[in-house]
Protein backbone atom coordinates (compact mmCIF):
# COMPACT_ATOMS: atom_id res chain seq x y z
CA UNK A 1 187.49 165.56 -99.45
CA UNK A 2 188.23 162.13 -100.91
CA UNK A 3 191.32 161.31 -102.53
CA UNK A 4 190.78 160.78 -106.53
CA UNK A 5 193.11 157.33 -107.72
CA UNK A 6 192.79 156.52 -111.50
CA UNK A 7 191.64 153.24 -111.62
CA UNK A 8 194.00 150.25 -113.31
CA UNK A 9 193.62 147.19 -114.25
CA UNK A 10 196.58 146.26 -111.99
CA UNK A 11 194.73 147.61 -108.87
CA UNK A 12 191.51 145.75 -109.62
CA UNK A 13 193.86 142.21 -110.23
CA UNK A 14 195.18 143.30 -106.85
CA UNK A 15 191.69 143.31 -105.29
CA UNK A 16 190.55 140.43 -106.98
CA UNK A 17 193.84 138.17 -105.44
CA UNK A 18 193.84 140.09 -102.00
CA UNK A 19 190.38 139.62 -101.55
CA UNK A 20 189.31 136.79 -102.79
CA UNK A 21 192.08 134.80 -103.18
CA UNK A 22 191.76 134.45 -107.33
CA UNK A 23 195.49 133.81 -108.87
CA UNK A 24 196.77 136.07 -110.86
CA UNK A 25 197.57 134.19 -113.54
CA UNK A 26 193.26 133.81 -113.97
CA UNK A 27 192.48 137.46 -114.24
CA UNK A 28 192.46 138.32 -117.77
CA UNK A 29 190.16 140.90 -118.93
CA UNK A 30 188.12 137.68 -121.19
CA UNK A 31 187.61 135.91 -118.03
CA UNK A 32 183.96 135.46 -117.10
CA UNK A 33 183.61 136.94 -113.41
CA UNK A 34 181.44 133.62 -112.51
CA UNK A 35 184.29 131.35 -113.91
CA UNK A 36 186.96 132.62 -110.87
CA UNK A 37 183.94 132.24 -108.54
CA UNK A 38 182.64 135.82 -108.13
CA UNK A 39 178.45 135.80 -107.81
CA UNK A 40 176.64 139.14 -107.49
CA UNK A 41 177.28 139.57 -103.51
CA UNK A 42 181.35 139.10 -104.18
CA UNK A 43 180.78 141.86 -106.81
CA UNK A 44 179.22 144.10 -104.43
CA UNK A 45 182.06 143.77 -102.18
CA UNK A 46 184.41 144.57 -104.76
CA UNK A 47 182.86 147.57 -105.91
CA UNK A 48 182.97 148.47 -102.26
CA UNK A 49 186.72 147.36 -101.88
CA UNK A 50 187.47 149.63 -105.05
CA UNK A 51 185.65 152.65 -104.17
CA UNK A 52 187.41 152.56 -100.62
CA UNK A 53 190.37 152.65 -102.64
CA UNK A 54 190.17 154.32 -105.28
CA UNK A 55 187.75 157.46 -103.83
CA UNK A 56 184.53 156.90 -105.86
CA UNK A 57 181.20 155.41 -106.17
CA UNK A 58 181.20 152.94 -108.19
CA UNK A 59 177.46 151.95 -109.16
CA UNK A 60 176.71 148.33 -107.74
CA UNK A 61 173.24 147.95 -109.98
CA UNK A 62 175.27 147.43 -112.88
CA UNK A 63 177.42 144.64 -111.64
CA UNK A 64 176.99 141.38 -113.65
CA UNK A 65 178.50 138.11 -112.39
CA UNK A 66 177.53 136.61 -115.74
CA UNK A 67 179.97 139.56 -117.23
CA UNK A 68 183.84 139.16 -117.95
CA UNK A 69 186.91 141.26 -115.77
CA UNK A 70 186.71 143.51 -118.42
CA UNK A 71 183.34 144.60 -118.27
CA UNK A 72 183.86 144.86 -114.54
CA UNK A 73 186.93 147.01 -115.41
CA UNK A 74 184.98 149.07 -117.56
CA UNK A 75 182.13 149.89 -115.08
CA UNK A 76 184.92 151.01 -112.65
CA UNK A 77 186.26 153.05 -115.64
CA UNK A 78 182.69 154.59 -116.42
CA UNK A 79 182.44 155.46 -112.78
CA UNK A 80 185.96 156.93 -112.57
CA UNK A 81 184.47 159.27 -115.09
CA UNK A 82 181.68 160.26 -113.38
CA UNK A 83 183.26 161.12 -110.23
């Protein structure tokens, strides 16, 4: 059985730096995931980054680079709920 971790914004600014390098100080939740460089194969790779880590499936079809770090925030919320 998987271990259950309530998703934060603070762990998915830690993916987004660990992974893929973007500064902190560019990860707001208004920030427009194609603006710090993330297309729609990064985002798959964070959504499988975060469900490694956090225990959950997190549904990649709904990833939008066009989105912002919120919406990619809430998606991971909307799947924490789910799980």
């Amino acid at each position: 059985m998987s271990t259950f971790t309530p998703p934060t914004f603070e762990i998915l600014s830690q993916v987004l730096e660990e992974k893929f390098g973007v500064l902190r100080e560019d990860i707001k939740p208004d920030t427009v995931l194609e603006d710090i460089e993330l297309d729609s194969l990064a985002l798959i790779e964070v959504a499988l980054t975060l469900q490694k880590r956090l225990g959950f499936v997190i549904p990649t079809e709904d990833l939008n680079s066009g989105g912002t770090v919120s919406d990619l925030y809430e998606l991971v919320n909307s799947a924490a709920g789910n799980a």
